[in-house]
Protein backbone atom coordinates (compact mmCIF):
# COMPACT_ATOMS: atom_id res chain seq x y z
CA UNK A 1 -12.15 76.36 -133.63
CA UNK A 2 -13.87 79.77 -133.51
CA UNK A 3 -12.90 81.82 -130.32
CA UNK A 4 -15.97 83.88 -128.74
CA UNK A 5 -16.00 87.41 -128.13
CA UNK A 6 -16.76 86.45 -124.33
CA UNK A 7 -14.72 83.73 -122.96
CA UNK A 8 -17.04 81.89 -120.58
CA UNK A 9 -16.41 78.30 -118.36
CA UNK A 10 -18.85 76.70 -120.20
CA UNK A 11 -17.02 77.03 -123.52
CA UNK A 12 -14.01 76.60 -121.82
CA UNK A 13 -14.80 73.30 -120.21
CA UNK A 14 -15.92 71.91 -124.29
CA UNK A 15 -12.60 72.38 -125.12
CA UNK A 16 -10.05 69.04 -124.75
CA UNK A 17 -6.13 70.59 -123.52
CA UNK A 18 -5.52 70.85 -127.24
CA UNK A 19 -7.70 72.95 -128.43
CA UNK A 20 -7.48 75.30 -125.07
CA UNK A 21 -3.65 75.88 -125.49
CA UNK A 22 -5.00 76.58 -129.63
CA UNK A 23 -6.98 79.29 -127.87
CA UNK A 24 -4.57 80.61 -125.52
CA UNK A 25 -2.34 81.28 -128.23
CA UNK A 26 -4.39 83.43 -130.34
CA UNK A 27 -5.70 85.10 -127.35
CA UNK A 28 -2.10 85.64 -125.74
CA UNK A 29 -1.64 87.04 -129.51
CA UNK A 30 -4.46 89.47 -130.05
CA UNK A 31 -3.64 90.90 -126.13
CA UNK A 32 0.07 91.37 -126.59
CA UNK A 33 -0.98 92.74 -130.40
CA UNK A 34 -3.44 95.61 -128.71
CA UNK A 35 -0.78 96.07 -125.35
CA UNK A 36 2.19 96.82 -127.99
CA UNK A 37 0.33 99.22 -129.73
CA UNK A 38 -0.96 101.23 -126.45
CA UNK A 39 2.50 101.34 -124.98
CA UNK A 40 3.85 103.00 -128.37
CA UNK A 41 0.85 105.14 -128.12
CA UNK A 42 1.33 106.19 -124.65
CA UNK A 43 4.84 105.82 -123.76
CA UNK A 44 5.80 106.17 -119.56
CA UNK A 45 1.85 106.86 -119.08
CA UNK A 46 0.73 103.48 -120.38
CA UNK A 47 -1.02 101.49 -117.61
CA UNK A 48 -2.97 98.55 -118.69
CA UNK A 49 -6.27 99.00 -116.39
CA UNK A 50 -6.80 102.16 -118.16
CA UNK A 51 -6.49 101.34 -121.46
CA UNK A 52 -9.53 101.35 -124.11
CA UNK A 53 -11.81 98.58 -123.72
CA UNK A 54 -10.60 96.44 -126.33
CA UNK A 55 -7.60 95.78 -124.86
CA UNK A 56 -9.35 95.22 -121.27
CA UNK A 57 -11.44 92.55 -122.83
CA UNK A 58 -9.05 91.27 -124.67
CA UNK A 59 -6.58 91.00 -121.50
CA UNK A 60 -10.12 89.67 -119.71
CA UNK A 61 -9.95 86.61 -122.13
CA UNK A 62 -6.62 85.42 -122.30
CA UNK A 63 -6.08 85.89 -118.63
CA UNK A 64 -9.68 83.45 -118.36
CA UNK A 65 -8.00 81.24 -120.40
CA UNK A 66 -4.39 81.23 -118.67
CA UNK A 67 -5.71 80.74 -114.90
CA UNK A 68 -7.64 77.34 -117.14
CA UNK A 69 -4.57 76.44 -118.34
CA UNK A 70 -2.77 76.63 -114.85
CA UNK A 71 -5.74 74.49 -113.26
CA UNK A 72 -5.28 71.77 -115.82
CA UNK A 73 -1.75 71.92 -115.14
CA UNK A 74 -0.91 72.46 -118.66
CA UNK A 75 1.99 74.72 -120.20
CA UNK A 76 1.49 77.18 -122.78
CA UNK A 77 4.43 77.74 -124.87
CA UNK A 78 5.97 80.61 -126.63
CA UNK A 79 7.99 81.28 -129.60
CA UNK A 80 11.40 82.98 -128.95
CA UNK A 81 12.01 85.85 -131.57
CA UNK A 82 15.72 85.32 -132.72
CA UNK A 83 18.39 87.51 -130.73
CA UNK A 84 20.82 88.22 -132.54
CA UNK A 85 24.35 88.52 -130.86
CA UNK A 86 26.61 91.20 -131.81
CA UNK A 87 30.08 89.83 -133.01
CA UNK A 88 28.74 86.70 -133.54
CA UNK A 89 28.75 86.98 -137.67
């Protein structure tokens, strides 16, 4: 499945729950991908609605795809990175 540069409710709607969560996924990827790298860039002054426009458009399509998500009632899931508990070795 190929993800378009514009997320639209046409393609969204030719996409069964499977594939949409697929899509979520990478998009919720790229987004948090682009967002980490502004905040280390930017520090206290980062603030998302000013950011360059690739990570407005990216936030633009995963948050299209989210609020589709929510409306099917569908849950997207998300890896936990390992915490690791001092004193625990």
């Amino acid at each position: 499945m190929r993800v378009p540069e514009h997320v639209t409710s046409a393609w969204m709607d030719s996409l069964d729950d499977g594939d949409l969560l697929t899509a979520e996924s990478r998009l919720h990827t790229a987004f948090s991908t682009l967002e980490t790298e502004q905040r280390s860039l930017r520090g206290q002054s980062y603030q998302l609605l000013r950011g360059p426009a690739e990570l407005l458009a990216a936030w633009a399509n995963w948050s299209r795809v989210s609020t589709e998500i929510r409306e099917r009632r569908l849950h997207a899931r998300r890896r936990r990175s390992a915490v690791r508990v001092r004193g625990a070795d």
